[in-house]
N, C-alpha and C. Protein backbone atom coordinates (compact mmCIF):
# COMPACT_ATOMS: atom_id res chain seq x y z
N UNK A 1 69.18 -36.07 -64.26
CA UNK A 1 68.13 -36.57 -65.11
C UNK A 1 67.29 -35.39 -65.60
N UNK A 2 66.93 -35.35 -66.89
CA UNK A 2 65.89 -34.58 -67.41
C UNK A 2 64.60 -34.54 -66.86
N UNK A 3 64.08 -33.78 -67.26
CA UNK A 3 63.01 -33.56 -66.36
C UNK A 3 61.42 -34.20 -67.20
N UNK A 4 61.75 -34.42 -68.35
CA UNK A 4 60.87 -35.21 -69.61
C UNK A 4 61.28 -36.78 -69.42
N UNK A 5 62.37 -36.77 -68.98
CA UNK A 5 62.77 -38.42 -68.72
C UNK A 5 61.84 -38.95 -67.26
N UNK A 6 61.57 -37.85 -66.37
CA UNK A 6 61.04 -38.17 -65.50
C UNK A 6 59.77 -38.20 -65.22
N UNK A 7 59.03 -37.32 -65.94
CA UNK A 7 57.39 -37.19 -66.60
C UNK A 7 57.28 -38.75 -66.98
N UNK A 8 58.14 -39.25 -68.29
CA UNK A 8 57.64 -40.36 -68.30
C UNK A 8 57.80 -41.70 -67.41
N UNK A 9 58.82 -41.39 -66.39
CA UNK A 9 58.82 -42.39 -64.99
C UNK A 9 57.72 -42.08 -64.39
N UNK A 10 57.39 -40.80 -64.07
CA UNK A 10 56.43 -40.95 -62.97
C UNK A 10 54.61 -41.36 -63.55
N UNK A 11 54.62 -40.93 -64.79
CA UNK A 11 53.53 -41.29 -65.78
C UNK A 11 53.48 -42.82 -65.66
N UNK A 12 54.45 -43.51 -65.67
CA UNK A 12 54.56 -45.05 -65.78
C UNK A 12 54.41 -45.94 -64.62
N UNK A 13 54.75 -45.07 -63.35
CA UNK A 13 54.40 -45.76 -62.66
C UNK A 13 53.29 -45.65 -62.00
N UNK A 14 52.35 -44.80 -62.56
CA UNK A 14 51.00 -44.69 -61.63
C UNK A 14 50.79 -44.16 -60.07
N UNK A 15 51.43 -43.43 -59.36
CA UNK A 15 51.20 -43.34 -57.93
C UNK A 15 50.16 -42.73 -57.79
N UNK A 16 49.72 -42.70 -56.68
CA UNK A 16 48.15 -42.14 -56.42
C UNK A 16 48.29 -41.13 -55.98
N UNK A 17 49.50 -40.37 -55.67
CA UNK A 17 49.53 -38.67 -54.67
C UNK A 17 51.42 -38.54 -54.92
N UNK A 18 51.05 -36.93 -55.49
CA UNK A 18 52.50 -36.36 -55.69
C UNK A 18 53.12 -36.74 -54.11
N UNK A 19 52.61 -36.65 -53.33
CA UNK A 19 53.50 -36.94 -52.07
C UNK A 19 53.97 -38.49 -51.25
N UNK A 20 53.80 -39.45 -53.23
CA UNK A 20 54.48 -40.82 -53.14
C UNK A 20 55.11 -40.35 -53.92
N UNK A 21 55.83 -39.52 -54.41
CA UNK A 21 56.00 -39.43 -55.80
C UNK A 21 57.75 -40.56 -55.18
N UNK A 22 58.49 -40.18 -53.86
CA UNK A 22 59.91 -40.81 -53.87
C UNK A 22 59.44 -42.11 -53.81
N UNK A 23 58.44 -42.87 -54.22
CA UNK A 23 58.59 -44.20 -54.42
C UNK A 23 58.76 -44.65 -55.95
N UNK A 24 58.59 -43.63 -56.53
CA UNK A 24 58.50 -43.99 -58.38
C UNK A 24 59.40 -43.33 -58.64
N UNK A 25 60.46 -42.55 -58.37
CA UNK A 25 61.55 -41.87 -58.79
C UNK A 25 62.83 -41.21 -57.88
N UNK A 26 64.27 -41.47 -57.76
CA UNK A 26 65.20 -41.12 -56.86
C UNK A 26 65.10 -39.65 -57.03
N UNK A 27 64.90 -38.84 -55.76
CA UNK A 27 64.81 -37.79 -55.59
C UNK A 27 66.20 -36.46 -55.28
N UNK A 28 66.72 -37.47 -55.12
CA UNK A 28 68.10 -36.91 -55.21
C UNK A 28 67.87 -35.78 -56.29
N UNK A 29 68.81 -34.12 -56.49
CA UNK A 29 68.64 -33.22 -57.14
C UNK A 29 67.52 -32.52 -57.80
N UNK A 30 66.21 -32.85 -56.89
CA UNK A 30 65.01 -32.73 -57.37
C UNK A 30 64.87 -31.55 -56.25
N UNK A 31 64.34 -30.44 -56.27
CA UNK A 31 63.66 -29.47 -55.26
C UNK A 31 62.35 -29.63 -55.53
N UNK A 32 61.17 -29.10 -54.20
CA UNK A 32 59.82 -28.65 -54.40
C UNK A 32 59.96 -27.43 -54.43
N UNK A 33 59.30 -26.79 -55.35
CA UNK A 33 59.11 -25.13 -55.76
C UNK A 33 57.97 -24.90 -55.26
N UNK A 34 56.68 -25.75 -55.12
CA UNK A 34 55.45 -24.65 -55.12
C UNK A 34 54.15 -26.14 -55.17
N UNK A 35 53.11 -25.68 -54.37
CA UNK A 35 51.78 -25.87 -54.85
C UNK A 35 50.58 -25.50 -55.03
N UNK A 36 50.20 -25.83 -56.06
CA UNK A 36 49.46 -24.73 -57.18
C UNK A 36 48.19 -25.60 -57.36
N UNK A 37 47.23 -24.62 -58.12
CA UNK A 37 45.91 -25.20 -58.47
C UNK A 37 45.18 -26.19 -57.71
N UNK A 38 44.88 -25.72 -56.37
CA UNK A 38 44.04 -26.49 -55.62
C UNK A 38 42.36 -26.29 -55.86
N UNK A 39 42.09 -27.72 -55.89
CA UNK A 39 40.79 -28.17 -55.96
C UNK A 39 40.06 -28.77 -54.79
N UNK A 40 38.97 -28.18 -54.20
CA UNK A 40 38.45 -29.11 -53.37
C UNK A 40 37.71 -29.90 -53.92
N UNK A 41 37.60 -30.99 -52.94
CA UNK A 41 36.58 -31.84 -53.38
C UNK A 41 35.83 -32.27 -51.91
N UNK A 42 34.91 -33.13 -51.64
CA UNK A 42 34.10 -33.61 -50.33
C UNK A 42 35.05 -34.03 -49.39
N UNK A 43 36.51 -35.51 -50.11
CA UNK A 43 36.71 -36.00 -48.99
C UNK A 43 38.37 -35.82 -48.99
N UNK A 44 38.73 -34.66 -50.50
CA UNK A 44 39.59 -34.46 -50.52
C UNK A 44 40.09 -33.63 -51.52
N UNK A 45 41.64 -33.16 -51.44
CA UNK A 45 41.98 -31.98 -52.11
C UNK A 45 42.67 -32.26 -53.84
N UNK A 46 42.97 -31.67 -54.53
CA UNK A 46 43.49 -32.40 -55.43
C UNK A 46 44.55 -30.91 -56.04
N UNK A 47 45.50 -30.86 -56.54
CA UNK A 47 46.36 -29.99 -56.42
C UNK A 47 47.51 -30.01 -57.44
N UNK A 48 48.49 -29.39 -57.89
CA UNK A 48 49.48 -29.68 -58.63
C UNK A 48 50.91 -29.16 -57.64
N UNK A 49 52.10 -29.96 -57.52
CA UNK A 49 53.12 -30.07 -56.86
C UNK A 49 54.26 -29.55 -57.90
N UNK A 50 54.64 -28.13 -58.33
CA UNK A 50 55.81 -28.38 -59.22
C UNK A 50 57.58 -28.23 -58.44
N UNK A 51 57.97 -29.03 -59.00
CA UNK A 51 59.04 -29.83 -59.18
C UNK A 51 60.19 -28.88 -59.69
N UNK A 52 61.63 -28.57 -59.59
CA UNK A 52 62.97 -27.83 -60.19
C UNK A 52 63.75 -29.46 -60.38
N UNK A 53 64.30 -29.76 -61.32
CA UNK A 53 65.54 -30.43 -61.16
C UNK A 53 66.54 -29.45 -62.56
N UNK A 54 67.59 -29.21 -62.08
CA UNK A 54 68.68 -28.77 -62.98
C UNK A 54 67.98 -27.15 -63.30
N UNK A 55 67.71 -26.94 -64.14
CA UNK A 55 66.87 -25.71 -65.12
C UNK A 55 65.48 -25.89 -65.33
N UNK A 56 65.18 -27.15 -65.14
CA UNK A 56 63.95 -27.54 -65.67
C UNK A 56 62.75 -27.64 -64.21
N UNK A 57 61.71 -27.88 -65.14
CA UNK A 57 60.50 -27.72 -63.60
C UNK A 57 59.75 -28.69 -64.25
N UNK A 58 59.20 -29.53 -63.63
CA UNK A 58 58.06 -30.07 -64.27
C UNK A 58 56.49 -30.50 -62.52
N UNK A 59 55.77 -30.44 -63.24
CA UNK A 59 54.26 -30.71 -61.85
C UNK A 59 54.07 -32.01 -62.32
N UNK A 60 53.35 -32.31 -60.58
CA UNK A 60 52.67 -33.50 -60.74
C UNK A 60 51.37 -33.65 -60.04
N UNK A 61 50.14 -33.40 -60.48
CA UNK A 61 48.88 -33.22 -60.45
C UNK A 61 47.91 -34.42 -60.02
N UNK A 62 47.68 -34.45 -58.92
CA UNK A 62 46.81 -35.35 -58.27
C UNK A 62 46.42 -34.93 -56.74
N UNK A 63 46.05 -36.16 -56.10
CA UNK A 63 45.79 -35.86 -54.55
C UNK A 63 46.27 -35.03 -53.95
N UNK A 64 46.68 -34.09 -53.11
CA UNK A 64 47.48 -33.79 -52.60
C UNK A 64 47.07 -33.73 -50.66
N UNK A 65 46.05 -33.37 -50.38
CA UNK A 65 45.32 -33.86 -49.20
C UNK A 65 43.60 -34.77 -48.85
N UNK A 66 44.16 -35.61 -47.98
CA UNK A 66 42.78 -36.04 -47.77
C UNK A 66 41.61 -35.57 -46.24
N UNK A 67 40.79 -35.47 -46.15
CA UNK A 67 39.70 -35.23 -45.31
C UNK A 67 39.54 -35.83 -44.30
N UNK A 68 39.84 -36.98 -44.17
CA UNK A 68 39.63 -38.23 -43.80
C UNK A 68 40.28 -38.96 -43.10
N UNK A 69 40.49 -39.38 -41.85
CA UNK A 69 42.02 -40.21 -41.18
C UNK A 69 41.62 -41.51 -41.73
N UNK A 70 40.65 -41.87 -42.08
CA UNK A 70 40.06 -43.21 -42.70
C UNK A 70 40.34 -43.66 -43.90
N UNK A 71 40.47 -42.67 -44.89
CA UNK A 71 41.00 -42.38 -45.79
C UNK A 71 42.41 -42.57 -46.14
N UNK A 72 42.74 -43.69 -47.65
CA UNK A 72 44.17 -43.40 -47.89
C UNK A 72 44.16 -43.15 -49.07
N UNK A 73 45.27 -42.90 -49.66
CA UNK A 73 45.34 -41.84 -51.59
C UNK A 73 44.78 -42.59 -52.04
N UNK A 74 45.00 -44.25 -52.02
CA UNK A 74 44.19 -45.09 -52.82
C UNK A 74 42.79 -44.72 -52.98
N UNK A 75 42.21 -44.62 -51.83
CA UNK A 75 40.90 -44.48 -51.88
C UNK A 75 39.91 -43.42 -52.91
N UNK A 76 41.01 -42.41 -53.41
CA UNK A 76 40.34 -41.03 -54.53
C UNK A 76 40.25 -41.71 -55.71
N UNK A 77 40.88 -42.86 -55.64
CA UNK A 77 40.65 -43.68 -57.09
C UNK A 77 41.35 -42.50 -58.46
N UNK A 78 42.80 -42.58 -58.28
CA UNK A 78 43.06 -41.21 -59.01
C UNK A 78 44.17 -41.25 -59.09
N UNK A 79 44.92 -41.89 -60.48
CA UNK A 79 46.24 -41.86 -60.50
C UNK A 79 46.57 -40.60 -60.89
N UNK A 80 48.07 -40.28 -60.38
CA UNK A 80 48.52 -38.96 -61.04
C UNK A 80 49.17 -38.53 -62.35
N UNK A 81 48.89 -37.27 -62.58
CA UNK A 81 49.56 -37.01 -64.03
C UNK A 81 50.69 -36.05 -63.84
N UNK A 82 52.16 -36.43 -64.63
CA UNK A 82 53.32 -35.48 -64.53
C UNK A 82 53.44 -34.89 -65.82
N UNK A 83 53.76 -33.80 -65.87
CA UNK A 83 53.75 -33.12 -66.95
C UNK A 83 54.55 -32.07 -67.07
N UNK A 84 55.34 -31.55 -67.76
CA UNK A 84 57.01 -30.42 -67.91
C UNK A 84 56.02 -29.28 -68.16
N UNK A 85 56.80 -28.25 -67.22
CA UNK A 85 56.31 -27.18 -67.24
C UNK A 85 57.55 -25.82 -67.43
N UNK A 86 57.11 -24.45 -67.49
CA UNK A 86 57.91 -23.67 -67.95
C UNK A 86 57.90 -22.53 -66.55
N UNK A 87 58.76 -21.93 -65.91
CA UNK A 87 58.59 -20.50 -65.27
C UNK A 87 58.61 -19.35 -65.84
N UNK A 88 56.92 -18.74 -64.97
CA UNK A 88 56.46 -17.41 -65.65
C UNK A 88 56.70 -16.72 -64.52
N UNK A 89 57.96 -15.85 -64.76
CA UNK A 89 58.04 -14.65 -63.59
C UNK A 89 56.78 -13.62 -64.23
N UNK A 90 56.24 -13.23 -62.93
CA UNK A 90 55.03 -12.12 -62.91
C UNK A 90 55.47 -11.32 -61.83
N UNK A 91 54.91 -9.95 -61.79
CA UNK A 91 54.53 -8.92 -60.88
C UNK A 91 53.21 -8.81 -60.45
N UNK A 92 53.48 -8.35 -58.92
CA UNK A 92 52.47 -8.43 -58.34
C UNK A 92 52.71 -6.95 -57.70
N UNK A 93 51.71 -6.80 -56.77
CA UNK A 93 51.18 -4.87 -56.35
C UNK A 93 50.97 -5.03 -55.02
N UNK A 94 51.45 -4.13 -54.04
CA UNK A 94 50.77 -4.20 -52.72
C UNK A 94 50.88 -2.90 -52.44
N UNK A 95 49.73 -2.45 -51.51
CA UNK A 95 49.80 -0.98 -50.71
C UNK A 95 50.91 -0.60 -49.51
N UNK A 96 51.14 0.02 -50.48
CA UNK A 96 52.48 0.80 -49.20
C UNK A 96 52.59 0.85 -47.57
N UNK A 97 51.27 1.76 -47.47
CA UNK A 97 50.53 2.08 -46.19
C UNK A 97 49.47 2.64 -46.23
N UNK A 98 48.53 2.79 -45.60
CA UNK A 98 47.09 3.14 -45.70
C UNK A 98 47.81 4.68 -45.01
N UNK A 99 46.84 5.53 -45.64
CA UNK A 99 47.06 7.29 -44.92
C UNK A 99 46.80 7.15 -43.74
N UNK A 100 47.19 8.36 -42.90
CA UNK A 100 47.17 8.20 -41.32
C UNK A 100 47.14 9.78 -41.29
């Protein structure tokens, strides 16, 4: 499955946390790559989950932890949004060794 075919499954079905996402879509050939853009909030986190199937990547942006054992996803009042995304290889820098 495309990965735009699945934006609009998971868009359609409303789940409240990328980590329902296998109730709105068969996960079969789907990998997790990464999670990105975390937000706190008081009683909970909110985050983006991106997604590999085939070539393609797409995130899905909502809950991702709560604060709270009292607490369930329902409760952030916060459906999630899926949306196709692209990979940006970058470089990054680290120190060798400090002098001695």
């Amino acid at each position: 499955m495309k990965a735009k075919e699945l934006v609009e499954q998971i868009n359609a079905a409303k789940i409240a946390s990328p980590h329902r996402l296998d109730n709105a879509i068969d996960m079969n050939g789907i990998a997790k790559v990464t999670e990105q853009d975390l937000d706190e909030h008081r009683w909970y986190i909110v985050g983006t989950i991106v997604y590999k199937v085939g070539n393609e990547f797409f995130g899905v942006s909502g809950p991702v932890s709560l604060k709270s054992e009292s607490m369930t996803w329902n409760d952030v009042m916060m459906d999630c949004i899926a949306f196709e995304m692209t990979e940006v290889p970058s470089v990054t820098y680290v120190k060798k060794q400090w002098p001695t």
